[in-house]
N, C-alpha and C. Protein backbone atom coordinates (compact mmCIF):
# COMPACT_ATOMS: atom_id res chain seq x y z
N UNK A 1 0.80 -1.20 0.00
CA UNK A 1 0.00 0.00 0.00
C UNK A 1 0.85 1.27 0.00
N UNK A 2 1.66 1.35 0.83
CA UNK A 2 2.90 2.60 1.05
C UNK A 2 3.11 2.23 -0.36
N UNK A 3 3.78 1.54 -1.21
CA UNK A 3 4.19 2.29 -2.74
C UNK A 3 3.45 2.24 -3.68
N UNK A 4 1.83 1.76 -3.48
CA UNK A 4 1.66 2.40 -4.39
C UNK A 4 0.84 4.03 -4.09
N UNK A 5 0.50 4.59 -2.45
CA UNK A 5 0.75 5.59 -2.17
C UNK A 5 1.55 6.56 -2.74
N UNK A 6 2.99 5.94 -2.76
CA UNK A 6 3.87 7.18 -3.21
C UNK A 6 4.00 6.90 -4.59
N UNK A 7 3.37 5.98 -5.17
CA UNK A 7 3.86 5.98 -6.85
C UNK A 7 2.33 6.99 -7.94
N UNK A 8 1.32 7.03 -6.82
CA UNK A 8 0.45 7.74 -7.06
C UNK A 8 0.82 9.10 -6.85
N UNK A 9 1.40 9.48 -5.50
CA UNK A 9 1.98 10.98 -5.33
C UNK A 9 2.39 11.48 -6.43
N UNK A 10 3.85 10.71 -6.56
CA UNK A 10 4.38 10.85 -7.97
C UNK A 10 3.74 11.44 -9.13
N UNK A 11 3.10 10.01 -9.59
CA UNK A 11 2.32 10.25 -10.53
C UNK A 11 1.51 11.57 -10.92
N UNK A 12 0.57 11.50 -9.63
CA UNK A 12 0.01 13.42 -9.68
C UNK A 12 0.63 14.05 -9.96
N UNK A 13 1.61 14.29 -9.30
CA UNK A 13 2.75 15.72 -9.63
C UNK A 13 3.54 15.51 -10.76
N UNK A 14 3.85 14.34 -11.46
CA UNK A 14 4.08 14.54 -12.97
C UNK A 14 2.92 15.44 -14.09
N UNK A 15 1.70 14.76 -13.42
CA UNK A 15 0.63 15.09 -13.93
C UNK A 15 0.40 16.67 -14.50
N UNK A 16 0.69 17.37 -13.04
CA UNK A 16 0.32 18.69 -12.49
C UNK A 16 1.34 19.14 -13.47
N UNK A 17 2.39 19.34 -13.28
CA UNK A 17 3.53 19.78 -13.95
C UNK A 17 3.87 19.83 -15.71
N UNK A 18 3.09 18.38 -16.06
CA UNK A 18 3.00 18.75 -17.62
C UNK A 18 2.21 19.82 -18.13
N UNK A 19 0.87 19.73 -17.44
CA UNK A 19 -0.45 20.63 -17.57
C UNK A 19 0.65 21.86 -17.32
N UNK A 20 1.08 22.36 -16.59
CA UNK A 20 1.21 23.69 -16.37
C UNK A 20 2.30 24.07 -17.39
N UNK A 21 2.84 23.21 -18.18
CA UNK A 21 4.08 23.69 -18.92
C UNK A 21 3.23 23.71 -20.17
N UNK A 22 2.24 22.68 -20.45
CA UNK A 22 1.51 22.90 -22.11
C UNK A 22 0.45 23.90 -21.68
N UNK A 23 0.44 24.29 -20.33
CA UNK A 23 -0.94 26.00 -20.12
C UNK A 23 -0.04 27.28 -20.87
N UNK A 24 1.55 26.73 -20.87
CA UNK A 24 2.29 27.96 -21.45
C UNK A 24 2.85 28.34 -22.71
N UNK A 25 2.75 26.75 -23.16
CA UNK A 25 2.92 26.49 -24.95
C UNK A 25 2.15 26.91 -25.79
N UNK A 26 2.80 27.50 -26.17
CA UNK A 26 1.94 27.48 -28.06
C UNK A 26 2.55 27.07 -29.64
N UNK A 27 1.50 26.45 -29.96
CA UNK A 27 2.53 26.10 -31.49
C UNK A 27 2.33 26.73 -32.41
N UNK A 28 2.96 27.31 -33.06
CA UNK A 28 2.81 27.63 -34.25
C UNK A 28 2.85 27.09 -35.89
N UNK A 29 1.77 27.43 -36.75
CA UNK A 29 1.79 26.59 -37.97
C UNK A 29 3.00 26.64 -39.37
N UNK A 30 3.49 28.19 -38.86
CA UNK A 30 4.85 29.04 -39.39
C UNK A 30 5.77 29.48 -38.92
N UNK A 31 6.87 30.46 -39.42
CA UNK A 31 7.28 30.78 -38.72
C UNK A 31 6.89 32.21 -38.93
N UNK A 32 6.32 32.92 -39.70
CA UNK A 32 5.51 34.26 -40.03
C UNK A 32 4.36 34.05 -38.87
N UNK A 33 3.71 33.20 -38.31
CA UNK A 33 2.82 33.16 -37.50
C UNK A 33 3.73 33.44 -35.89
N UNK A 34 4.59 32.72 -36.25
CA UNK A 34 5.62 33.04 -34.37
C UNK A 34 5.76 34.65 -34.69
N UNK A 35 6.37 35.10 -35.77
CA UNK A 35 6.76 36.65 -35.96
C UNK A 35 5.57 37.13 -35.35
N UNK A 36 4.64 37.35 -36.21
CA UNK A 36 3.12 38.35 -36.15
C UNK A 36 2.68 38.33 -34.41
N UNK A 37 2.91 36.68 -33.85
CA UNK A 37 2.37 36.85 -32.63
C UNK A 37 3.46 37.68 -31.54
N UNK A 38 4.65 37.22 -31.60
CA UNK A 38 5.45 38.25 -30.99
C UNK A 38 5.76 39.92 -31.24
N UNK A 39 5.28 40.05 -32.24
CA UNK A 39 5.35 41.48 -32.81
C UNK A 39 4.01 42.09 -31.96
N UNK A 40 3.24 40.98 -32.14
CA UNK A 40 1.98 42.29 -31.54
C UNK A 40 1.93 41.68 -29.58
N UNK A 41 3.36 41.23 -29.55
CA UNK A 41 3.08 40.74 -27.47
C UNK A 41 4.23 42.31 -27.34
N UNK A 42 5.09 42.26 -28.03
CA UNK A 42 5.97 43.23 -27.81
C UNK A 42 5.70 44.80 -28.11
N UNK A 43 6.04 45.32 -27.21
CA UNK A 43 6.01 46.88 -27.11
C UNK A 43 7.54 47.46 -27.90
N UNK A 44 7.30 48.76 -28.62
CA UNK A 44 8.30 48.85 -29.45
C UNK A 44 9.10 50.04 -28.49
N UNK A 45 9.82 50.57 -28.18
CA UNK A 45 10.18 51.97 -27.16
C UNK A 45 9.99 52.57 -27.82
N UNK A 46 9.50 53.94 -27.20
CA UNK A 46 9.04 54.93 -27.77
C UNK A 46 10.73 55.52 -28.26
N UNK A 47 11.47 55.81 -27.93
CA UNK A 47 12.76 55.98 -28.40
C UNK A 47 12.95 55.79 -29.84
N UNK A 48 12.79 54.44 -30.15
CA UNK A 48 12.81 53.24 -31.48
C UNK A 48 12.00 54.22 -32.64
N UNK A 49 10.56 54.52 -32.09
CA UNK A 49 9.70 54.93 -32.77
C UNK A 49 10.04 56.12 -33.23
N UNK A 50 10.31 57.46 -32.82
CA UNK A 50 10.96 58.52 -32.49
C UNK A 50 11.61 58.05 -34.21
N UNK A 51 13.07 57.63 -33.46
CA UNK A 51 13.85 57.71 -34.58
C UNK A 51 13.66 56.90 -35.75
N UNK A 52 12.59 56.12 -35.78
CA UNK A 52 11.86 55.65 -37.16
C UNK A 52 11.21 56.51 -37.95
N UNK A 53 10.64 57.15 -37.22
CA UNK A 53 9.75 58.10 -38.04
C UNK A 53 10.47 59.59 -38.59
N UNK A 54 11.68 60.10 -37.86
CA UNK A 54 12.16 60.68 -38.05
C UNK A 54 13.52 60.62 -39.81
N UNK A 55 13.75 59.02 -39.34
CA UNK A 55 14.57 58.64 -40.50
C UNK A 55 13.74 58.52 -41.71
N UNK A 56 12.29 58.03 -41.78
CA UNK A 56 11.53 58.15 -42.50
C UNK A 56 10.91 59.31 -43.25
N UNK A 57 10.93 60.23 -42.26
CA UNK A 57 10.71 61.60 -42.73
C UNK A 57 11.79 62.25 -43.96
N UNK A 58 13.05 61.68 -43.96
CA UNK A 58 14.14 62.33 -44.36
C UNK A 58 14.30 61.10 -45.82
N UNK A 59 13.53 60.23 -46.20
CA UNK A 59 13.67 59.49 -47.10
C UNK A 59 12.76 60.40 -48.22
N UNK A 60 13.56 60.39 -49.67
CA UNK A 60 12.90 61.14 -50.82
C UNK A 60 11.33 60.70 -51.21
N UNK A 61 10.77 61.42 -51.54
CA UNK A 61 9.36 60.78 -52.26
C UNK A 61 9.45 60.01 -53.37
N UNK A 62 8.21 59.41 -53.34
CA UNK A 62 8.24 58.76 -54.41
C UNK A 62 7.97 59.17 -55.72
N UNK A 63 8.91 58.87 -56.84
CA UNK A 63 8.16 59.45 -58.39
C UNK A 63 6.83 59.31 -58.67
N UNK A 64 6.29 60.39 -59.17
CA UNK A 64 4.73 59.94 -59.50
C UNK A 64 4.95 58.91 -61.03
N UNK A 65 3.71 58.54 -60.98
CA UNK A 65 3.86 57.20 -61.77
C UNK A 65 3.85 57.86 -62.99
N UNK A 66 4.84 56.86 -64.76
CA UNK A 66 4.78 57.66 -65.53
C UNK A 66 3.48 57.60 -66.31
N UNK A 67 2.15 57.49 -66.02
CA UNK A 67 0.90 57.52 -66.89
C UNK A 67 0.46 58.75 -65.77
N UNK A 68 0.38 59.11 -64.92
CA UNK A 68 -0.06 60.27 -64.43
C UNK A 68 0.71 61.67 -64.57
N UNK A 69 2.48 61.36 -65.11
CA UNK A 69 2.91 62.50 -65.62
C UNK A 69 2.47 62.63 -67.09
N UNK A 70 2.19 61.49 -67.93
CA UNK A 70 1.96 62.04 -69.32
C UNK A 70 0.37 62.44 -69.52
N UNK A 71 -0.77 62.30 -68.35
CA UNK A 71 -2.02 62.59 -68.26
C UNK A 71 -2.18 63.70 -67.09
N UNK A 72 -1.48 64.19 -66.54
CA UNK A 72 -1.06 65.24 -66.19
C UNK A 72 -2.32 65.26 -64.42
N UNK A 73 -2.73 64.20 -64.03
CA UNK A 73 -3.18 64.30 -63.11
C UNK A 73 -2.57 64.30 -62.09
């Protein structure tokens, strides 16, 4: 009776312990699916952003397309 007491203990707490490690898993079907989900868990610093938008600002425009320069819209 004592082992199979403790082979049941055991047992539970293997039990308990898988559950709580697959409560924290996730799979993914890609690896564009791992990206997208970590992109939107992560916060970007506002710092980051700052100087994104700033470097962006300083990039040339784009040519207008050449059927709207020869139709003059």
């Amino acid at each position: 009776m004592k082992h199979e007491k403790k082979f049941r203990e055991q047992e539970q707490q293997q039990v308990s312990e898988t559950q709580a490690r697959q409560a924290g898993a996730k799979e993914f079907g890609s690896v564009e699916e791992l990206l997208r989900y970590d992109a939107s868990q992560t916060a970007v610093p506002p710092d980051v952003t700052h100087r994104l938008d700033r470097s962006l600002q300083k990039e040339p425009c784009r040519p207008r397309p050449w059927w709207r320069r020869i139709l003059g819209s």
